[in-house]
Protein backbone atom coordinates (compact mmCIF):
# COMPACT_ATOMS: atom_id res chain seq x y z
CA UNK A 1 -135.75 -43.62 -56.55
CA UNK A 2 -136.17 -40.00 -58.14
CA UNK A 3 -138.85 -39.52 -60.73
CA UNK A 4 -136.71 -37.35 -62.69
CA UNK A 5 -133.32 -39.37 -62.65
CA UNK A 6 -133.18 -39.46 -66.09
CA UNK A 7 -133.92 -35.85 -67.04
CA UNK A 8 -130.24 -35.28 -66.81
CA UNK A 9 -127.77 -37.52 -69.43
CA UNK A 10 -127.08 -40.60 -67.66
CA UNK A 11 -125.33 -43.42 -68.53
CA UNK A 12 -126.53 -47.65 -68.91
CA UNK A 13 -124.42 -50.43 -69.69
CA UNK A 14 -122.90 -52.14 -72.64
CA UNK A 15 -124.16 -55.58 -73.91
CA UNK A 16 -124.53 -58.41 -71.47
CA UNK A 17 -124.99 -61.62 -73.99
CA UNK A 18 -122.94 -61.17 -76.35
CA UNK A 19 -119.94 -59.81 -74.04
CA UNK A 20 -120.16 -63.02 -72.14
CA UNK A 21 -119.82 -64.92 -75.37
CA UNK A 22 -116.80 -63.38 -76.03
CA UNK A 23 -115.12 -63.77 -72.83
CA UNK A 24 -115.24 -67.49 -73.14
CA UNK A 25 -119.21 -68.13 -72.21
CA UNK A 26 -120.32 -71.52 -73.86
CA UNK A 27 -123.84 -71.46 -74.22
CA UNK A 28 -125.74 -74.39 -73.30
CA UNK A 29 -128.64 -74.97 -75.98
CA UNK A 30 -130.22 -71.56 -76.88
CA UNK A 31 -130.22 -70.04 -73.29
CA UNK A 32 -127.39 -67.88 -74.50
CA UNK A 33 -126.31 -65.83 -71.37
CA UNK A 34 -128.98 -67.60 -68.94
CA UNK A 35 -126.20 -70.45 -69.00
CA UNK A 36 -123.85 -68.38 -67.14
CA UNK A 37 -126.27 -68.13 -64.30
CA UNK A 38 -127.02 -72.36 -64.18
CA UNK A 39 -123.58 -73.24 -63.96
CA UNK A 40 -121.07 -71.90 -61.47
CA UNK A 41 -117.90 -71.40 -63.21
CA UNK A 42 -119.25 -68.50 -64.94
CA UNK A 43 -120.35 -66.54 -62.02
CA UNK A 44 -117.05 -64.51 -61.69
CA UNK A 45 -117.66 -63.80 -65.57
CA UNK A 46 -120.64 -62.53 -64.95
CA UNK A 47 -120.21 -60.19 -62.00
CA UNK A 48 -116.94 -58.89 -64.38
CA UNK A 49 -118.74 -57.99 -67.07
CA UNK A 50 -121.08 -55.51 -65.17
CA UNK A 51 -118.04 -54.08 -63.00
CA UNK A 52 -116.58 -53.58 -66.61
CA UNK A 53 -119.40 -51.42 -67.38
CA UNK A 54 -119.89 -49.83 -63.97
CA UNK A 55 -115.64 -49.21 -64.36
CA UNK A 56 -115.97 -47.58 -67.59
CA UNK A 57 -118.83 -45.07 -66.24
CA UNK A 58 -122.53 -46.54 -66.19
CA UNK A 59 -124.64 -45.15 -63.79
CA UNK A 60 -127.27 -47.59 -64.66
CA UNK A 61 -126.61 -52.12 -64.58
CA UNK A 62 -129.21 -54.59 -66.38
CA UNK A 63 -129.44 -57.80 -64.17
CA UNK A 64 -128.67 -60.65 -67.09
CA UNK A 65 -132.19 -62.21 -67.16
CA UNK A 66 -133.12 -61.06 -70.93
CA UNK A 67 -132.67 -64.99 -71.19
CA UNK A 68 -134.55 -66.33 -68.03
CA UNK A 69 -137.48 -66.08 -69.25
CA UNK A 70 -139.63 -68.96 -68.42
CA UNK A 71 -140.19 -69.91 -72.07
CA UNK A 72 -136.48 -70.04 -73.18
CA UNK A 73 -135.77 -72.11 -69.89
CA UNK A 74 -138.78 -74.42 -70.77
CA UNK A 75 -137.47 -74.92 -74.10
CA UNK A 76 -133.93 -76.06 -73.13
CA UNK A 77 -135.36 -78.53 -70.34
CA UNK A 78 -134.04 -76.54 -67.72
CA UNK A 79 -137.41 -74.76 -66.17
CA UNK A 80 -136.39 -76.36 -62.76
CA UNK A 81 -133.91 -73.45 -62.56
CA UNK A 82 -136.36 -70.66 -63.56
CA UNK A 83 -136.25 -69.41 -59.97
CA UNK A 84 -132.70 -70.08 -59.33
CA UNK A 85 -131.55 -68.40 -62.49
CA UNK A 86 -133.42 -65.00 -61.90
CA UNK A 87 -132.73 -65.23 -58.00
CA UNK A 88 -128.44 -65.85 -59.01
CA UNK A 89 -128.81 -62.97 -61.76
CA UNK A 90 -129.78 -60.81 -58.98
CA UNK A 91 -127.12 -61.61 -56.54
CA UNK A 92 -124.22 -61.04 -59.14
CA UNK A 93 -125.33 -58.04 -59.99
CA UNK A 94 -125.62 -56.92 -55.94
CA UNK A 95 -122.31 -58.22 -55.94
CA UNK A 96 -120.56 -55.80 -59.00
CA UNK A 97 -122.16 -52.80 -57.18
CA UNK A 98 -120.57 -53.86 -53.74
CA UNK A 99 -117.45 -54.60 -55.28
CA UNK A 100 -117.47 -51.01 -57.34
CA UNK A 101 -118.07 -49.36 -54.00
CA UNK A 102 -120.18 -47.20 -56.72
CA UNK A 103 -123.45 -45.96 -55.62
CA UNK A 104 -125.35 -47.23 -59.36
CA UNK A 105 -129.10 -48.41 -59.64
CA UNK A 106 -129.78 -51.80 -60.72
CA UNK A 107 -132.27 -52.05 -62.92
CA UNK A 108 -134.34 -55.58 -63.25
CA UNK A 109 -134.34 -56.81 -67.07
CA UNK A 110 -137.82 -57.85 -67.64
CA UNK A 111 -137.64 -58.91 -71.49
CA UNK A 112 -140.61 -59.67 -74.18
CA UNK A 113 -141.50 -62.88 -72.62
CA UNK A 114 -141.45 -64.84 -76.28
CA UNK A 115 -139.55 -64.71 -79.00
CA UNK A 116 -137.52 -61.54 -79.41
CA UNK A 117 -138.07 -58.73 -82.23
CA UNK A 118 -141.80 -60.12 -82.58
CA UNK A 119 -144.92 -59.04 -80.85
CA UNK A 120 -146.16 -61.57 -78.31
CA UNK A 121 -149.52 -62.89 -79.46
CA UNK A 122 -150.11 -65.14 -77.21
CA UNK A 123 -153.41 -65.78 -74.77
CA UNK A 124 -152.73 -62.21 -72.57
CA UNK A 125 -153.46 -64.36 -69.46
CA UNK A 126 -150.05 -66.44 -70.45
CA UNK A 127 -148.34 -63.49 -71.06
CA UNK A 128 -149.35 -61.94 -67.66
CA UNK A 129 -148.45 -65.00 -65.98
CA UNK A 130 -144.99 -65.22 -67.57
CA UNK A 131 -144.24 -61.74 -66.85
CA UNK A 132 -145.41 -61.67 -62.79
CA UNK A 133 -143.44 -64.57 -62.14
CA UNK A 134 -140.31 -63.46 -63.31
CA UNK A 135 -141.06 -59.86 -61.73
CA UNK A 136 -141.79 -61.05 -58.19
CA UNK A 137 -138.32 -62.85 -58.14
CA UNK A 138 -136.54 -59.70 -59.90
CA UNK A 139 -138.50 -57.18 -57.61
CA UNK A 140 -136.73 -57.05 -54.27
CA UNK A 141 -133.73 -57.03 -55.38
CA UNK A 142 -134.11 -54.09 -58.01
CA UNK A 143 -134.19 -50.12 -58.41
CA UNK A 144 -136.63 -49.83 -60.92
CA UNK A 145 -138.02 -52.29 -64.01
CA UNK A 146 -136.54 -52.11 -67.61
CA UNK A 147 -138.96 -53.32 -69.99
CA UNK A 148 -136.21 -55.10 -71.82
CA UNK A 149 -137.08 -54.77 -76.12
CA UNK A 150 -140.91 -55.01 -75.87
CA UNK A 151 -142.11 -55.20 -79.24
CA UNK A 152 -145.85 -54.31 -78.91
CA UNK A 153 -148.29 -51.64 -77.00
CA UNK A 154 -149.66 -54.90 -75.64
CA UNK A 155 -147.02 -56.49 -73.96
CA UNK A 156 -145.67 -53.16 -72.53
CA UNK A 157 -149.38 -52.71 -71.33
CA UNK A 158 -149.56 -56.34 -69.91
CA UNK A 159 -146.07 -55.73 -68.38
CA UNK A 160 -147.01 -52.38 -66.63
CA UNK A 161 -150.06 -53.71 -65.09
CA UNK A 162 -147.46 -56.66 -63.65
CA UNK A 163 -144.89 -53.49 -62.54
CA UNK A 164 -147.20 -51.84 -60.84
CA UNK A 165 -148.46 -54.29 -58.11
CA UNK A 166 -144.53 -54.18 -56.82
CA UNK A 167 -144.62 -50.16 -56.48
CA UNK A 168 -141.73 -50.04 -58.96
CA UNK A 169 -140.79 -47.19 -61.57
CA UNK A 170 -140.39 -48.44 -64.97
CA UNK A 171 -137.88 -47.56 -68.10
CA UNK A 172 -139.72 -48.91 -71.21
CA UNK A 173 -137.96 -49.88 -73.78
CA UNK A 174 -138.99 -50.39 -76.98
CA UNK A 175 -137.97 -52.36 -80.22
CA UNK A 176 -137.86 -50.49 -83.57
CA UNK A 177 -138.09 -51.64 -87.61
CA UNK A 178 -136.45 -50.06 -90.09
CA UNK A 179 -139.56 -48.61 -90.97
CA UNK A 180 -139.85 -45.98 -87.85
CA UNK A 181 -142.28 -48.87 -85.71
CA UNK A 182 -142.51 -50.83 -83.78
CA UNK A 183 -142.95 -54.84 -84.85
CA UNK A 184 -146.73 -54.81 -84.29
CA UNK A 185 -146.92 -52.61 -86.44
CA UNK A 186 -147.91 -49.55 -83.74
CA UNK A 187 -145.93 -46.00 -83.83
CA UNK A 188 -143.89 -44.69 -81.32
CA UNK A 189 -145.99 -41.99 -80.70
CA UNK A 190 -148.87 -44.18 -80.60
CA UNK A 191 -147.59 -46.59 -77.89
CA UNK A 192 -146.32 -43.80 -75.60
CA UNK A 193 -149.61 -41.59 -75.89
CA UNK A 194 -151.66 -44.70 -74.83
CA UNK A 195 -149.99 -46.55 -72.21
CA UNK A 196 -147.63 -43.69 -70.46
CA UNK A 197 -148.34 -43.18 -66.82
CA UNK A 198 -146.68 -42.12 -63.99
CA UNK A 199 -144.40 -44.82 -63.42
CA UNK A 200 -142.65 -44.24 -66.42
CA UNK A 201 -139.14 -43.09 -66.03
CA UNK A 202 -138.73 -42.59 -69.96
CA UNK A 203 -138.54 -44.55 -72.98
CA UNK A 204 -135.80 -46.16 -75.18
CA UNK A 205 -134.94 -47.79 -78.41
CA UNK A 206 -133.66 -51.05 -77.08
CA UNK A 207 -131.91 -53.26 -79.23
CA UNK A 208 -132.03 -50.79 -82.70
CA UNK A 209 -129.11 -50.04 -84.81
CA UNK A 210 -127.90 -46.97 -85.12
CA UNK A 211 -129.43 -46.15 -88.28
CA UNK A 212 -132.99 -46.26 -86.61
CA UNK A 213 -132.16 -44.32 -83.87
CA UNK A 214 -131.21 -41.60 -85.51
CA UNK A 215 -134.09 -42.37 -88.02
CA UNK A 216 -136.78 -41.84 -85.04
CA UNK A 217 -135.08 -39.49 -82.52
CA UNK A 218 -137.28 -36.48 -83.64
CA UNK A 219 -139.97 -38.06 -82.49
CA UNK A 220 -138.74 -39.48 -79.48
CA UNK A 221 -137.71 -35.87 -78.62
CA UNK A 222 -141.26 -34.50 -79.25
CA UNK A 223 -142.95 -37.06 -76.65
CA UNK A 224 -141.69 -34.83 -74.06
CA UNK A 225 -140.48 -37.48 -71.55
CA UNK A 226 -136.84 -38.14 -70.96
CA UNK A 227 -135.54 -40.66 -73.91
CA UNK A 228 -132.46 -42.57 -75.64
CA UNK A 229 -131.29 -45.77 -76.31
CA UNK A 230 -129.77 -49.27 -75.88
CA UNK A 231 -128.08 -49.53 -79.12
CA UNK A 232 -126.51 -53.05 -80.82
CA UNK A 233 -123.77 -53.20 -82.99
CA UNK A 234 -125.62 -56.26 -85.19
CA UNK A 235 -124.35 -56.38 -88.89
CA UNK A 236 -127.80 -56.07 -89.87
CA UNK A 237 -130.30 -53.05 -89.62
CA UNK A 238 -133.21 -54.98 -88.79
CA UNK A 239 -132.79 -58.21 -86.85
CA UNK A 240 -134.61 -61.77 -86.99
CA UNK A 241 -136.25 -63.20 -84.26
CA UNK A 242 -133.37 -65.60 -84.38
CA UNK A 243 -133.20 -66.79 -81.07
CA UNK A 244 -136.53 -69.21 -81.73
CA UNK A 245 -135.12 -72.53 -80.34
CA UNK A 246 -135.04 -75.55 -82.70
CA UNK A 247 -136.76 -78.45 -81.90
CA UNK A 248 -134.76 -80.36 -84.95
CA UNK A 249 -131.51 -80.01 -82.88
CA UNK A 250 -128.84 -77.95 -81.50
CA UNK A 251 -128.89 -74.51 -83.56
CA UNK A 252 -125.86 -73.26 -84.49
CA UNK A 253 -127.34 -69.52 -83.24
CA UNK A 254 -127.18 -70.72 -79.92
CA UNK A 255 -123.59 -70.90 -80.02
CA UNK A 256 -123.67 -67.32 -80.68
CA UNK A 257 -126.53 -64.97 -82.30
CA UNK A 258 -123.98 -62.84 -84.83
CA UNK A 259 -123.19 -66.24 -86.71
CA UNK A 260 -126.76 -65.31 -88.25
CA UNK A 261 -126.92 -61.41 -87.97
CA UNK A 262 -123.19 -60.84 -87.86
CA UNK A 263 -121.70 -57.56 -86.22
CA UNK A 264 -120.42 -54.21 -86.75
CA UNK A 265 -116.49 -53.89 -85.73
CA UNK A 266 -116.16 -51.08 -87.72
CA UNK A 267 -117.96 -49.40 -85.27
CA UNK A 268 -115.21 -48.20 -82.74
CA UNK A 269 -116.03 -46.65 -79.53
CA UNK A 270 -114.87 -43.77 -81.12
CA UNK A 271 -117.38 -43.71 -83.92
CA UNK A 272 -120.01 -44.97 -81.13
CA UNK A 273 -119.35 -41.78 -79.43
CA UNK A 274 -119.47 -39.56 -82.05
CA UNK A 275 -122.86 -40.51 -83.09
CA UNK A 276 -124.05 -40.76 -79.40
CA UNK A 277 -123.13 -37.11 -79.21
CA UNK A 278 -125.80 -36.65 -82.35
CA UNK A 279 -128.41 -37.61 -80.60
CA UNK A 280 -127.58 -36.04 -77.19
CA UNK A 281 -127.55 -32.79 -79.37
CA UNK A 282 -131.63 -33.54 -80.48
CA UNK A 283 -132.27 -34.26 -76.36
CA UNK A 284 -131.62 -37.90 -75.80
CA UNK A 285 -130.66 -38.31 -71.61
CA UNK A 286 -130.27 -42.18 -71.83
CA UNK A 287 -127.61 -43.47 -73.42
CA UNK A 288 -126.09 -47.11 -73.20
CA UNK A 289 -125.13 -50.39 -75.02
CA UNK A 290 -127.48 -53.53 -76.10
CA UNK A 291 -125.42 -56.22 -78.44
CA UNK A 292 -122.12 -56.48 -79.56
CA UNK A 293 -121.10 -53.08 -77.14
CA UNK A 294 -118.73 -53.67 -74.44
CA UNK A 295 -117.26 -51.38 -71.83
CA UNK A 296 -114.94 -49.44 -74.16
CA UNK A 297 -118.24 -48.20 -76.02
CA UNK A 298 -119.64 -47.17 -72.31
CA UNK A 299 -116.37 -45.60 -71.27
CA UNK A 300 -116.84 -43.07 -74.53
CA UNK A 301 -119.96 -42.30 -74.40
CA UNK A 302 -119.64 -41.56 -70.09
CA UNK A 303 -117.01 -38.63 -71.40
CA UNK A 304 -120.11 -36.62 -72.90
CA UNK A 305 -121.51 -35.86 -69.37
């Protein structure tokens, strides 16, 4: 694909988790949306919810596999459907941009391979391992790599040296306290200065509230490199790493994350706009949706091309 796609505003798509939840997904344990991709009836659901996006103006589709990682599907006693789950996530999202008849990228969503909002501290072999074998299954099928809300210069290191064995460009995105850094405790700045190479396509805050963004998009803009964000709508600034799964019994967050961190429905896709247009003004190119967005979010936002 071309180096410099995303030196001109483009557009990614809203929220895929929390959408599904709210079309009717019931999620089994705490797989969340992985549970649309082990059981059949929800395929249709899934493949609607990215033509929703593509619809309302995204350039750019996650495949739904921030989930599939092989720790989440170890903990809910489903790891026999690792493969199968990344493999199916693929295939529906082949299947939105055939149906679209739009000429989008798919990008493949290779998350933080633990728990989310957390640096990864595990063995780096583990790591490495975790993040290669859910790359080589997302890798054929795929435009480019979205380092899907990477909380350390470790993991994003670990995950590039995974990236670049399948001759893949890479969108890092990154995951962003309240206090301007990432959870390691590692600068923006820092991270990109270290571990930026040529495969990069550009950077992100993935998964921040709006607050941060804003909060950090000066110095996003003086990295030089194309940038912007996946932004949720969570009622809190500064999320948990709530989607730990709980060996004392079914958790109540896996029925649905924003029973713990809530949500923002004051934020219309109005207001969504009008702060996207903000940061477009101080040079962010990348704009999309990461929990509690939907396509009416995207379809505002596409308007400021």
């Amino acid at each position: 694909m071309d180096k410099d796609f995303f030196k001109k505003i483009r557009i990614l798509d809203a929220g895929m988790g929390q959408e599904l939840l709210a079309r009717g997904l019931v999620s089994k344990g705490t797989l969340w949306s992985a549970t649309s991709l082990i059981n059949e009836k929800y395929y249709q659901l899934v493949i609607d919810t990215h033509l929703s996006s593509i619809q309302a103006g995204a350039e750019v589709i996650l495949t739904n596999t921030f989930t599939t990682r092989r720790v989440r599907m170890e903990q809910n006693q489903v790891a026999d459907r690792f493969h199968f789950a990344n493999k199916k996530a693929c295939e529906l999202a082949l299947k939105a941009k055939e149906l679209s008849k739009k000429n989008i990228l798919i990008a493949g969503s290779l998350p933080g391979q633990n728990d989310t909002y957390t640096a990864d501290m595990r063995d780096k072999n583990i790591v490495e391992n975790n993040f290669s074998e859910q790359a080589s299954i997302l890798s054929p099928h795929i435009d480019f790599f979205y380092l899907d809300v990477l909380s350390s210069g470790r993991e994003i290191e670990i995950a590039l040296k995974v990236t670049q064995k399948f001759n893949k460009p890479v969108l890092v995105g990154i995951h962003i306290k309240k206090n301007g850094k990432l959870p390691s405790g590692e600068t923006i700045t820092e991270v990109v200065q270290k571990y930026k190479n040529d495969s990069w396509l550009g950077v992100i805050s993935a998964c921040v509230s709006l607050e941060i963004i804003e909060k950090t998009s000066d110095e996003f803009k003086k990295l030089g490199i194309p940038f912007g964000f996946k932004a949720n709508l969570w009622g809190v600034e500064e999320p948990l790493p709530v989607h730990r799964f709980n060996t004392a019994g079914f958790n109540e967050i896996g029925k649905n994350p924003n029973i713990t961190l809530g949500k923002r429905d004051e934020v219309t896709d109005k207001i969504f706009a009008h702060f996207t247009k903000k940061i477009i003004k101080n040079g962010a190119t990348i704009l999309g949706g990461c929990c509690e967005t939907n396509a009416s979010h995207i379809r505002e936002i596409a308007q400021l091309k």
